[in-house]
Protein backbone atom coordinates (compact mmCIF):
# COMPACT_ATOMS: atom_id res chain seq x y z
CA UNK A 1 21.07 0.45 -6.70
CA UNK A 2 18.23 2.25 -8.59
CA UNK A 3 15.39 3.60 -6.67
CA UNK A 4 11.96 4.82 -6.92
CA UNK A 5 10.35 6.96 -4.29
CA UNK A 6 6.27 6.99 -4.07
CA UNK A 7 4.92 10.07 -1.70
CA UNK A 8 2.23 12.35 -2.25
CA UNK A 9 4.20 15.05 -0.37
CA UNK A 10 6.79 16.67 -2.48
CA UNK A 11 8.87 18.29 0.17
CA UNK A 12 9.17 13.89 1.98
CA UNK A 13 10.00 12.95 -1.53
CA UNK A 14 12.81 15.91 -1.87
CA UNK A 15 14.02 14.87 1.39
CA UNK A 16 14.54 11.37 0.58
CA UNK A 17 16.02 12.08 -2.56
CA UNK A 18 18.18 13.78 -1.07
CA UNK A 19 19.70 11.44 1.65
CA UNK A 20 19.71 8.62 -0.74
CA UNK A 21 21.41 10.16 -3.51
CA UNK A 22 24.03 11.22 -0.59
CA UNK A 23 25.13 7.47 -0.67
CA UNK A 24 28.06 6.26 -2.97
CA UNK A 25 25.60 2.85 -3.66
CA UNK A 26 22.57 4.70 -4.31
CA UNK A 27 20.83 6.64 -6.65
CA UNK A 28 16.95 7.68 -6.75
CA UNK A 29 16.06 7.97 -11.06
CA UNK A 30 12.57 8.96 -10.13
CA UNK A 31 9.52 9.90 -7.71
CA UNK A 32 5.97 9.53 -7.82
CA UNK A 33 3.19 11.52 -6.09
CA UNK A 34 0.78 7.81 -6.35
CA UNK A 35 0.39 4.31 -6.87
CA UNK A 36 -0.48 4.82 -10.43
CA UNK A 37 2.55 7.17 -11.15
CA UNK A 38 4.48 4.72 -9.24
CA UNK A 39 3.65 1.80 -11.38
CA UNK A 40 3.93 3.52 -14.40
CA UNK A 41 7.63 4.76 -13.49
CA UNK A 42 8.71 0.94 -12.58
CA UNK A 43 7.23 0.04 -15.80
CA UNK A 44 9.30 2.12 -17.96
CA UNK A 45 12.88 2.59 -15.58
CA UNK A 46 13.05 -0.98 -14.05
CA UNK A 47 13.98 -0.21 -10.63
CA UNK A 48 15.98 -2.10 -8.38
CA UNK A 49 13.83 -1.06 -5.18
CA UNK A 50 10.72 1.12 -4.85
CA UNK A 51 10.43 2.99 -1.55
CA UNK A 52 6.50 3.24 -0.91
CA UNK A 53 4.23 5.55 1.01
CA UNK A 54 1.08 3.25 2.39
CA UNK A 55 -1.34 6.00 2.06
CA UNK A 56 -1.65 8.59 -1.08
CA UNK A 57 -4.69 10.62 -1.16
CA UNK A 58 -6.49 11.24 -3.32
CA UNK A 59 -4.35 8.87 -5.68
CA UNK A 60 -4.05 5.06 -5.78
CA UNK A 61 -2.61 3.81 -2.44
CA UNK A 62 0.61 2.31 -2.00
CA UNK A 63 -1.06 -0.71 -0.56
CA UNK A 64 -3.32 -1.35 -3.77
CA UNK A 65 -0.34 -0.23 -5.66
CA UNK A 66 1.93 -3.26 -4.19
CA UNK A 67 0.32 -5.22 -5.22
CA UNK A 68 -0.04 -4.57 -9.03
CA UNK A 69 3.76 -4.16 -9.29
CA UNK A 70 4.90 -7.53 -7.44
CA UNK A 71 2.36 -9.26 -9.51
CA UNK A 72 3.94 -7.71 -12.98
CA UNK A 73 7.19 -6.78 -12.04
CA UNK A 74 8.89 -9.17 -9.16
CA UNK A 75 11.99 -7.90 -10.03
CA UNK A 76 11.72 -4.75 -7.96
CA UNK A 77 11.69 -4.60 -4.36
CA UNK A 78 9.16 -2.74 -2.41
CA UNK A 79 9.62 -1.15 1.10
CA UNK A 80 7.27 0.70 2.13
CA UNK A 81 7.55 3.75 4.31
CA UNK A 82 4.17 5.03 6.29
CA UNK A 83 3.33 6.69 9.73
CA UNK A 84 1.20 3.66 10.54
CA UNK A 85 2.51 1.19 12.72
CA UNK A 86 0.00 -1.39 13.44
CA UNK A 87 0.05 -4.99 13.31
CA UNK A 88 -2.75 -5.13 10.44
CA UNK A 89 -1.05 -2.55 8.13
CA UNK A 90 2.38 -4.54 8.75
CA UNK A 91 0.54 -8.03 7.86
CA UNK A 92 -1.42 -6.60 4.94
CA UNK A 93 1.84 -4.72 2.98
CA UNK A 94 3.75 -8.18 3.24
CA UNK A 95 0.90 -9.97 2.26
CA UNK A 96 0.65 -7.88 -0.67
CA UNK A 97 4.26 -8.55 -1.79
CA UNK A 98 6.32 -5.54 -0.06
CA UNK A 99 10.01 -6.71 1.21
CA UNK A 100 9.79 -4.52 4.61
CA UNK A 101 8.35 -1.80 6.46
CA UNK A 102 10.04 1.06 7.89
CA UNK A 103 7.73 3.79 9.52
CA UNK A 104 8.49 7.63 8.80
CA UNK A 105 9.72 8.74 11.95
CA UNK A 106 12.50 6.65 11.72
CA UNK A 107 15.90 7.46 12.01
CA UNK A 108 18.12 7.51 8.32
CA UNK A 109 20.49 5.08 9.64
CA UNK A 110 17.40 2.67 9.75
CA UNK A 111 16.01 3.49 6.47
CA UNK A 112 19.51 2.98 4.56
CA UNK A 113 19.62 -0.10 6.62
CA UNK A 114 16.42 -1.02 5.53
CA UNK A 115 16.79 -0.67 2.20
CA UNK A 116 20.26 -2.17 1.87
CA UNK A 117 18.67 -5.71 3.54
CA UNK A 118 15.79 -5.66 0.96
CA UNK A 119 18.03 -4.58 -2.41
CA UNK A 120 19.94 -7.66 -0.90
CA UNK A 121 16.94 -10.17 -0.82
CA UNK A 122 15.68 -10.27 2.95
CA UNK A 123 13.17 -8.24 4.60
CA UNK A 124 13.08 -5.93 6.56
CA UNK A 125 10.73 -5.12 10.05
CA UNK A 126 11.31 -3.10 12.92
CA UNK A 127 11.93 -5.11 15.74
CA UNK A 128 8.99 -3.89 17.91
CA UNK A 129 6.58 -5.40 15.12
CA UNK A 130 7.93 -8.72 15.02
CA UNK A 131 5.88 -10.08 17.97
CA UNK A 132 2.51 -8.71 16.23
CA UNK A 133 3.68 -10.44 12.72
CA UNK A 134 4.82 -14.11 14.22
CA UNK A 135 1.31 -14.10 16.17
CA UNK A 136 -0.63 -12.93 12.92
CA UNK A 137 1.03 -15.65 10.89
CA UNK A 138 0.40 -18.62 13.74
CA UNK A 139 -3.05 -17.73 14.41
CA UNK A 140 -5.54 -20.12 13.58
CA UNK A 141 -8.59 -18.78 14.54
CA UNK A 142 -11.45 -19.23 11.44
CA UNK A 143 -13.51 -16.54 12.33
CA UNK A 144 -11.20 -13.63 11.76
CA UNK A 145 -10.59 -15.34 8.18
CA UNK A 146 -13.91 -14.75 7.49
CA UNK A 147 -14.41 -11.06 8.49
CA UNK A 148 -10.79 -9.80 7.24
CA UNK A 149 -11.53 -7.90 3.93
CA UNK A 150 -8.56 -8.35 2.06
CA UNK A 151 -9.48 -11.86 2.45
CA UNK A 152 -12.97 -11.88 1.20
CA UNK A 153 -12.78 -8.79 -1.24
CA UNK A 154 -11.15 -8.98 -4.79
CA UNK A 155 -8.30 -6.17 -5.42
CA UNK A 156 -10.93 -4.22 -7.24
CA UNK A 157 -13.14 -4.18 -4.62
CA UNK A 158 -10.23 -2.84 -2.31
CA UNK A 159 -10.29 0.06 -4.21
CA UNK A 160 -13.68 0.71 -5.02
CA UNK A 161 -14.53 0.81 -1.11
CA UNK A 162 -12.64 3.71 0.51
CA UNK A 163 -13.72 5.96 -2.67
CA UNK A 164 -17.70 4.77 -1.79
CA UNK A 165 -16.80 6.05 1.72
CA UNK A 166 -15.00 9.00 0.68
CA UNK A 167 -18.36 10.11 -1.09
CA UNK A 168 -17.45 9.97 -4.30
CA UNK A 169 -20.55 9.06 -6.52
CA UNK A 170 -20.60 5.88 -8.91
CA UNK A 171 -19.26 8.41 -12.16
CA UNK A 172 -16.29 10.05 -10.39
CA UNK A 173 -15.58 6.12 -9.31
CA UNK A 174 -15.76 5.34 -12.64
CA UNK A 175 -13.34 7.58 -14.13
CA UNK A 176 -10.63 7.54 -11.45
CA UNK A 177 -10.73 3.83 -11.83
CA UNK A 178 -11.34 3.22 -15.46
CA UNK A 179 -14.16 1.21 -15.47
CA UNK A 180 -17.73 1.71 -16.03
CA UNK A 181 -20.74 2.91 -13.73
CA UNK A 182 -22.02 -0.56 -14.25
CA UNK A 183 -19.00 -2.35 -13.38
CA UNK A 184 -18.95 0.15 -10.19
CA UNK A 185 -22.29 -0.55 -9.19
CA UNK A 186 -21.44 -4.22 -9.21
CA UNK A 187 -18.52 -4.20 -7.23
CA UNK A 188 -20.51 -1.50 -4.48
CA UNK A 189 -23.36 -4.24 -4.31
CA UNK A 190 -20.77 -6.91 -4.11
CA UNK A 191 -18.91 -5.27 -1.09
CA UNK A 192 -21.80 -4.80 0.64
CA UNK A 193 -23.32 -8.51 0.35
CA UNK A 194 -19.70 -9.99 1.34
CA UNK A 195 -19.21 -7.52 4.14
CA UNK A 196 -22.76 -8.41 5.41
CA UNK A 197 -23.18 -3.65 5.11
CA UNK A 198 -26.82 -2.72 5.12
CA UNK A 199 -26.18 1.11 4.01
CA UNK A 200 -23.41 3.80 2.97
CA UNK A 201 -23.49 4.60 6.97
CA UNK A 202 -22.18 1.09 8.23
CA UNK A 203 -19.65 1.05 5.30
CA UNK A 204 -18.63 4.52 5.98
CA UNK A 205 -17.88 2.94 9.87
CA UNK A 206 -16.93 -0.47 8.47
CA UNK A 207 -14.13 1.52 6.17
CA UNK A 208 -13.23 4.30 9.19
CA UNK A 209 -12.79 1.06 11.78
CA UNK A 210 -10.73 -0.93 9.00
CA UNK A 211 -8.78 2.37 8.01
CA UNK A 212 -9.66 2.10 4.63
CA UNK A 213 -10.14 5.93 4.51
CA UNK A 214 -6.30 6.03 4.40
CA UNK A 215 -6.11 4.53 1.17
């Protein structure tokens, strides 16, 4: 199988490279530091499977990322790999089209596991987040609906958020997303209407509580 590995770190990316390529059904043809190198590399080599990191800094996040590349490429898989191991990170990636979830401090024998099941067509989470996924999935309760912001926010707005509480001004916005101060301001005022923010302080919290700032 052909893989892609996505990590900002270059020394996680040489290590994966290397245990992967140390399989006889396995072969990495590429690595990306981002979400935006990522997409860009399963755009022009058509991977089988595309190991993720959730969070890139200061580049597009593996979460955003997701879910540009199941939307224009289904064809490859996406696990993603990430220290985090909460039950709104594990809902969120799935939600977003990834085929598993296999946190860093796992041991190799999980990850080849891991990635074996999803190159195969199931999916892949570690058992102790099973519980937290069945009771995400079942609940019925309206109200958290209503306040959970990949719910309520459009992808752009996903994106535009943790940069506004990063600091970054409505320009450097602007530039890292391609868009224009305009369309920036827009989305900002948008965010802050849906997410019922009064100020840069509460989003600043808002974004810190939701762990946006690890996007």
């Amino acid at each position: 199988m052909k893989i892609i590995i996505a990590d900002d770190h270059a020394v996680v990316r040489s290590g994966f490279m290397h245990i992967l390529n140390f399989q006889h059904d396995m072969e990495v043809i590429g690595t990306a530091a981002d979400g935006l190198e990522a997409y860009d590399l399963v755009a022009k080599l058509c991977p089988d499977l595309l190991l993720m990191d959730l969070s890139m800094p200061p580049g597009e996040s593996g979460l955003i990322a997701t879910g540009k590349i199941t939307e224009d490429f289904p064809e490859t898989k996406i696990l993603i790999l990430t220290m985090h191991d909460d039950e709104e990170y594990l809902f969120h990636v799935l939600k977003n089209g990834a085929s598993g979830y296999v946190l860093k401090n796992a041991p190799d024998e999980e990850l080849l596991a891991a990635i074996r099941i999803v190159y195969e067509g199931g999916t892949y989470i570690h058992p102790s987040m099973t519980t937290s996924l069945v009771r995400e999935f079942v609940k019925k309760d309206s109200n958290s609906i209503e306040t959970d912001p990949f719910k309520i926010l459009s992808k752009r707005e996903i994106e535009v958020l943790p940069l506004v509480a990063k600091g970054y001004g409505n320009k450097e916005i602007a530039e890292k997303l391609y868009i224009s101060v305009k369309t920036v301001e827009a989305h900002k005022s948008k965010i802050m209407e849906k997410l019922q923010l009064k100020g840069r302080p509460e989003l600043v919290e808002y974004a810190l509580r939701k762990k946006f700032l690890n996007f």
